[in-house]
C-alpha atoms as a PDB file:
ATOM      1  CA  UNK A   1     -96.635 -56.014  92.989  1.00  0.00           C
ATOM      2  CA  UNK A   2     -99.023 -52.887  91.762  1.00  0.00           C
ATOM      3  CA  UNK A   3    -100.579 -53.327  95.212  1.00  0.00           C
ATOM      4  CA  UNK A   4     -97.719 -52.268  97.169  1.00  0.00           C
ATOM      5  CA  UNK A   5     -96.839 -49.730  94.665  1.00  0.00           C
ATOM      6  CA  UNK A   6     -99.736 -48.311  94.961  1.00  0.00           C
ATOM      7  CA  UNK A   7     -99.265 -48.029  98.745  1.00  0.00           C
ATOM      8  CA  UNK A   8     -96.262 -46.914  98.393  1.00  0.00           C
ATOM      9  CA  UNK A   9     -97.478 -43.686  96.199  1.00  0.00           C
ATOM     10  CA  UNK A  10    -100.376 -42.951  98.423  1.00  0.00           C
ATOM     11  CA  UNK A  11     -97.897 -43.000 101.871  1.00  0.00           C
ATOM     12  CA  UNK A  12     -95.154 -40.964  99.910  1.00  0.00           C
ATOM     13  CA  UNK A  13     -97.214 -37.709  99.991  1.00  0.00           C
ATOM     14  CA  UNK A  14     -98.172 -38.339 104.443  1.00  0.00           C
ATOM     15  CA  UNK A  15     -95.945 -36.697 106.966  1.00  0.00           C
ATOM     16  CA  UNK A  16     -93.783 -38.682 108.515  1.00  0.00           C
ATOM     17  CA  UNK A  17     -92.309 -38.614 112.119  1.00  0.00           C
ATOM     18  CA  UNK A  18     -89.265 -36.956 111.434  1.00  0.00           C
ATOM     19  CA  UNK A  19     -90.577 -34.268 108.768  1.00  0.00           C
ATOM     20  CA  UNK A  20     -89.063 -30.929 110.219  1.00  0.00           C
ATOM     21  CA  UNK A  21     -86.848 -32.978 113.011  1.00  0.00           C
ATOM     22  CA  UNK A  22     -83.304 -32.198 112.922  1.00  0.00           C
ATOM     23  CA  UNK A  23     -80.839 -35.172 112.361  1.00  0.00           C
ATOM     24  CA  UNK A  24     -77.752 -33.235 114.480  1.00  0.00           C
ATOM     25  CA  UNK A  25     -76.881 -35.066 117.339  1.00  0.00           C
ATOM     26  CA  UNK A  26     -76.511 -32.414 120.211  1.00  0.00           C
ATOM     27  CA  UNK A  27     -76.163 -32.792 123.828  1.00  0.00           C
ATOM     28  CA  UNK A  28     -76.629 -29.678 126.283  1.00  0.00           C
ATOM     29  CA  UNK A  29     -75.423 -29.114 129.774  1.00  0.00           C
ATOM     30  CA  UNK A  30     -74.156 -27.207 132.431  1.00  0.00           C
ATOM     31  CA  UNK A  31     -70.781 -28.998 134.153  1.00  0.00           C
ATOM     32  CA  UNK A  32     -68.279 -27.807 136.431  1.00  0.00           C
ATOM     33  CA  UNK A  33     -64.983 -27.942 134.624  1.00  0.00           C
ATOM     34  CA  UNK A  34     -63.471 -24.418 133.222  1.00  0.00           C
ATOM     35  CA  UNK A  35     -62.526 -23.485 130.096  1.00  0.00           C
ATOM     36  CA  UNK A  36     -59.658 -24.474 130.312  1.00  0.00           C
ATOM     37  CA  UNK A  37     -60.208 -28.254 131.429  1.00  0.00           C
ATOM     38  CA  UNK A  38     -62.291 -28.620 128.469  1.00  0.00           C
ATOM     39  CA  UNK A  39     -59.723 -27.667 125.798  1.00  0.00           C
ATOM     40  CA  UNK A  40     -57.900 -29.949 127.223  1.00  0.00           C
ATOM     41  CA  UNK A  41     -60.443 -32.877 127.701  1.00  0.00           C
ATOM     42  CA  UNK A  42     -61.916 -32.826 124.035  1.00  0.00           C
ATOM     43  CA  UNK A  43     -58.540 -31.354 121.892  1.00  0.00           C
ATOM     44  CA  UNK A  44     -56.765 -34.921 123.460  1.00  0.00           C
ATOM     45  CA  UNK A  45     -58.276 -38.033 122.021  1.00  0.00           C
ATOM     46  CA  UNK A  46     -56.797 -40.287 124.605  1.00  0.00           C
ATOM     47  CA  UNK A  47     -59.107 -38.072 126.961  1.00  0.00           C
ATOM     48  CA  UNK A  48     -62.684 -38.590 124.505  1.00  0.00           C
ATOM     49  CA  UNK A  49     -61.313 -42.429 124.463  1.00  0.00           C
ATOM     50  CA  UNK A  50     -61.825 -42.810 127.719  1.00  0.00           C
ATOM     51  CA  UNK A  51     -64.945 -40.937 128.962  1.00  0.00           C
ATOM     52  CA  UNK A  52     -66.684 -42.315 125.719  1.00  0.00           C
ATOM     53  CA  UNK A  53     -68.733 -45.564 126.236  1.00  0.00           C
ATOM     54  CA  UNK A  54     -67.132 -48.248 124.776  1.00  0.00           C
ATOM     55  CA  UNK A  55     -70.834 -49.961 123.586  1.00  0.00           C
ATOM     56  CA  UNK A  56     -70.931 -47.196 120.927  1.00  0.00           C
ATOM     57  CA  UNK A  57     -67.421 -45.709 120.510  1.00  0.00           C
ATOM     58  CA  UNK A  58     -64.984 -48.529 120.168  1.00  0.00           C
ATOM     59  CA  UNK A  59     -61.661 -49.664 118.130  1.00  0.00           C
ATOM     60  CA  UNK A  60     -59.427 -46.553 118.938  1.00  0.00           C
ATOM     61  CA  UNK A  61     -56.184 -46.765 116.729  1.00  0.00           C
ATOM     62  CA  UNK A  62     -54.289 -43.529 117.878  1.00  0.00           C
ATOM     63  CA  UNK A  63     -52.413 -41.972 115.810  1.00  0.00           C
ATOM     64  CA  UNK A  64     -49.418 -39.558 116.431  1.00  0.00           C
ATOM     65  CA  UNK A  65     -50.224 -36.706 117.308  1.00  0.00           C
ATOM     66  CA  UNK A  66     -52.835 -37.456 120.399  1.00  0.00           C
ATOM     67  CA  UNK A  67     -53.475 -33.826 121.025  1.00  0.00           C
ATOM     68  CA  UNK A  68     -53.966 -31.068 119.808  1.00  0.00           C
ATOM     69  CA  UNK A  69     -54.856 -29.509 116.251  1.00  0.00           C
ATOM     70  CA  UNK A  70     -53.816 -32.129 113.729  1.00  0.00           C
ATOM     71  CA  UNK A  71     -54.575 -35.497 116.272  1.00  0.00           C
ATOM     72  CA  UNK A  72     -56.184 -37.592 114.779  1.00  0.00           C
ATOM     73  CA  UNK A  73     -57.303 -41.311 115.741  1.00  0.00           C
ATOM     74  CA  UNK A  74     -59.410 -44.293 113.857  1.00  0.00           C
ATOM     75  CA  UNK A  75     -62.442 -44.964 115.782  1.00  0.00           C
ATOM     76  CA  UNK A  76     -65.643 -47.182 115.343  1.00  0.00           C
ATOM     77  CA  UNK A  77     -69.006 -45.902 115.629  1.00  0.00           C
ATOM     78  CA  UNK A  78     -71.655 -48.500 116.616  1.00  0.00           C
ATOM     79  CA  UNK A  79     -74.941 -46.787 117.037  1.00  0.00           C
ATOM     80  CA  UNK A  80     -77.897 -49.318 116.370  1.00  0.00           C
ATOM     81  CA  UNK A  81     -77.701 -50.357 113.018  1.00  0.00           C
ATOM     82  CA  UNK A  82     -74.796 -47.941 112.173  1.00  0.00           C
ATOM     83  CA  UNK A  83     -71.041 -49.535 112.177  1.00  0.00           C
ATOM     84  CA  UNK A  84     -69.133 -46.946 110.777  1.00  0.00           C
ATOM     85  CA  UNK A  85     -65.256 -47.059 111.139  1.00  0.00           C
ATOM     86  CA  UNK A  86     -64.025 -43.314 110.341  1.00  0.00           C
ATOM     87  CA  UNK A  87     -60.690 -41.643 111.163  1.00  0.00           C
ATOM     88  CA  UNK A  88     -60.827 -38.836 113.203  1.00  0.00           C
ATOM     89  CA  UNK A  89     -58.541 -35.141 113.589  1.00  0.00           C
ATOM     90  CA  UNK A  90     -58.785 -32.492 115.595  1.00  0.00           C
ATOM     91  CA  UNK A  91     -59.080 -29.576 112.796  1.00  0.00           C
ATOM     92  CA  UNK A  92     -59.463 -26.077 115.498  1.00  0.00           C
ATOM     93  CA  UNK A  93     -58.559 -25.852 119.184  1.00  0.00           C
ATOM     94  CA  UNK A  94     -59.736 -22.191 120.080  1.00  0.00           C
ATOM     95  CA  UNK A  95     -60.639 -20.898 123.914  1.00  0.00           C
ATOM     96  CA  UNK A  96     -64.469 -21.814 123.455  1.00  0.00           C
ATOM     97  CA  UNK A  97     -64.573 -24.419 121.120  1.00  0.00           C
ATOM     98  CA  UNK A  98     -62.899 -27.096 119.916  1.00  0.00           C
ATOM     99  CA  UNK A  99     -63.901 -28.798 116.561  1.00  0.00           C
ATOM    100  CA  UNK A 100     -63.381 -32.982 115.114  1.00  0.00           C
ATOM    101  CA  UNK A 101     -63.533 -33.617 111.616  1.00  0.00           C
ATOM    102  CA  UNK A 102     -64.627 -37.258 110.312  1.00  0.00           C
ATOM    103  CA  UNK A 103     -63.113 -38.010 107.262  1.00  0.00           C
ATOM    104  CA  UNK A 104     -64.625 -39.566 104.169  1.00  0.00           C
ATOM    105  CA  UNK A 105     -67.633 -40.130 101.609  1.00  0.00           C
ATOM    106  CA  UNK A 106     -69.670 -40.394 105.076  1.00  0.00           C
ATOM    107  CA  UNK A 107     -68.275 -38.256 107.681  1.00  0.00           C
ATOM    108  CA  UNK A 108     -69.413 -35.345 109.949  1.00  0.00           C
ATOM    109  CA  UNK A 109     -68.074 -32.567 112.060  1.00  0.00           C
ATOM    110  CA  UNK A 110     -68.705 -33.149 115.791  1.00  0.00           C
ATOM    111  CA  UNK A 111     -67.989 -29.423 117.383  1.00  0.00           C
ATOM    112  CA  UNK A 112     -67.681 -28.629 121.352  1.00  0.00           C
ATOM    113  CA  UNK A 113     -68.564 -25.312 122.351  1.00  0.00           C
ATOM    114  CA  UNK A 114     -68.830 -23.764 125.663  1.00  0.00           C
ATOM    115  CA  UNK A 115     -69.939 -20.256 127.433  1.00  0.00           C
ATOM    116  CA  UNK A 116     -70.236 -18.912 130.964  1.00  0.00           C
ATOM    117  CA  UNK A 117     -72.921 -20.355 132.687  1.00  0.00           C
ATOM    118  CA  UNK A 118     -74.746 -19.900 135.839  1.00  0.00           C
ATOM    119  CA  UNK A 119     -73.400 -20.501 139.354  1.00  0.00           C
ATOM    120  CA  UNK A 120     -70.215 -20.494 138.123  1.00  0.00           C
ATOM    121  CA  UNK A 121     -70.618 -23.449 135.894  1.00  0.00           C
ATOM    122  CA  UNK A 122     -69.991 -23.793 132.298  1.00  0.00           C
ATOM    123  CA  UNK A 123     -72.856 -24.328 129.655  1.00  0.00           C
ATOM    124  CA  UNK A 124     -71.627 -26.755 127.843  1.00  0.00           C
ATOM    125  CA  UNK A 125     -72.642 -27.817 123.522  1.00  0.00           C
ATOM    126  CA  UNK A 126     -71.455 -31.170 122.787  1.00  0.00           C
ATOM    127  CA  UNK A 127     -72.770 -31.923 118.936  1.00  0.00           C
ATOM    128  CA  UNK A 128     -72.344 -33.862 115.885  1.00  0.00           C
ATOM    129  CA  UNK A 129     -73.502 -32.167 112.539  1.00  0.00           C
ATOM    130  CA  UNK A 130     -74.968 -34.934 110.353  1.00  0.00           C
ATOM    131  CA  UNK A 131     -77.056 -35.131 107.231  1.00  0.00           C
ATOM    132  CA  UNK A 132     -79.853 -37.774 107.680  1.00  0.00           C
ATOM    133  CA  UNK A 133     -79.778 -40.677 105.258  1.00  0.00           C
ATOM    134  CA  UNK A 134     -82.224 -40.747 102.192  1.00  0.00           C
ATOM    135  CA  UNK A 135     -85.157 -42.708 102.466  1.00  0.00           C
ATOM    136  CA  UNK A 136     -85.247 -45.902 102.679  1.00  0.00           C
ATOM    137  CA  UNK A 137     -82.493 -45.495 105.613  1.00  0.00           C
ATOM    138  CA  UNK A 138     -84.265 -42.377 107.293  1.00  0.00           C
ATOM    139  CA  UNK A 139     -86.848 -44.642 109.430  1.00  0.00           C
ATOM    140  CA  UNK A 140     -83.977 -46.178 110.931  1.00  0.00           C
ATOM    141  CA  UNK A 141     -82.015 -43.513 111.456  1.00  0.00           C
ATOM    142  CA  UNK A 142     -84.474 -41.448 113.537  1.00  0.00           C
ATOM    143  CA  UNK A 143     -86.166 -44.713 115.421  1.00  0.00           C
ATOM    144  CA  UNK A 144     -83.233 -46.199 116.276  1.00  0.00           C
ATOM    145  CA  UNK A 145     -79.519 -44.745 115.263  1.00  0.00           C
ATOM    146  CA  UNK A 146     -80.558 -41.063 116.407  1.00  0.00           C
ATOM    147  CA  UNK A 147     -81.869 -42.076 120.045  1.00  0.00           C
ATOM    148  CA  UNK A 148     -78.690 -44.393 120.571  1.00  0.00           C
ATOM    149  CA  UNK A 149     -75.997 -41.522 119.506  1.00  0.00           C
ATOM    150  CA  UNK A 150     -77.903 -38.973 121.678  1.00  0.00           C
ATOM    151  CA  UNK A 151     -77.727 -41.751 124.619  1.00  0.00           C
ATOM    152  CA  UNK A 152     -73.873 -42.415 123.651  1.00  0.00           C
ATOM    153  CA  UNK A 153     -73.145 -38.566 124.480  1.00  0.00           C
ATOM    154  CA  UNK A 154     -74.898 -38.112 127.222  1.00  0.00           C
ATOM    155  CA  UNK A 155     -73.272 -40.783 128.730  1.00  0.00           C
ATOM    156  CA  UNK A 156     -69.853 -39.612 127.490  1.00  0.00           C
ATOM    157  CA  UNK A 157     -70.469 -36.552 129.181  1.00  0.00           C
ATOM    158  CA  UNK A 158     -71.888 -38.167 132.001  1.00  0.00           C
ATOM    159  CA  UNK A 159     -68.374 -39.614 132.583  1.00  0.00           C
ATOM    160  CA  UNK A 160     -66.165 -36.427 132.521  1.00  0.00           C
END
């Protein structure tokens, strides 16, 4: 038992892997659909339900409204070793971004933004804001929930 705290005090001054790293969960890209489309597309949660894989975004309860600022859905995140059931509402619908709040003790703001881009294409920011989990949880948030949310949005996007 003093053995391994011992090696615990002599690794809890080393860098780790994710020192500096940033625990947001942010896809970037340039698509084709205006403005326009993408108010639409990510203010409706019947639209997010159904480009969003359902391997890591599953057990949509809609609520009433759909659309719109003040929608709001129950949804279940399964990302690795993450299973977290959260309800979600639209909270701001403006003409470049459009912003989800998750509710509760371990929720997160997941904000679309968009520009002009080039060729006539829009450049895209699809992100959710998260604080990473104390230690011992951070390990497994950055080797395995982290690289399994970023694939779950590109993928979502993938499927506009």
């Amino acid at each position: 038992m003093v053995m391994w705290m011992l090696c615990g005090l002599a690794l809890a001054g080393q860098p780790k892997p994710w020192d500096g790293k940033s625990s947001d969960v942010v896809v970037v890209r340039d698509v084709s659909q205006s403005p326009e489309q993408l108010v639409a597309m990510f203010s409706d949660l019947n639209s997010l339900r159904r480009f969003f894989p359902s391997d890591c975004v599953d057990e949509w309860g809609m609520g009433e409204p759909s659309a719109g600022v003040g929608a709001n859905a129950a949804l279940t995140y399964n990302m690795g070793a993450m299973h977290r059931r959260l309800t979600i509402r639209v909270t701001k619908v403006e003409g470049h971004m459009v912003e989800l709040e998750h509710d509760g003790k371990r929720g997160f703001i997941t904000q679309t933004s968009w520009k002009s881009g080039p060729d006539g294409l829009t450049h895209l920011t699809f992100g959710s804001y998260v604080k990473a989990p104390p230690w011992p949880f951070k390990p497994i948030y950055f080797n395995k929930i982290h690289p399994q949310w970023m694939d779950c949005y590109q993928r979502a996007l993938d499927a506009m």
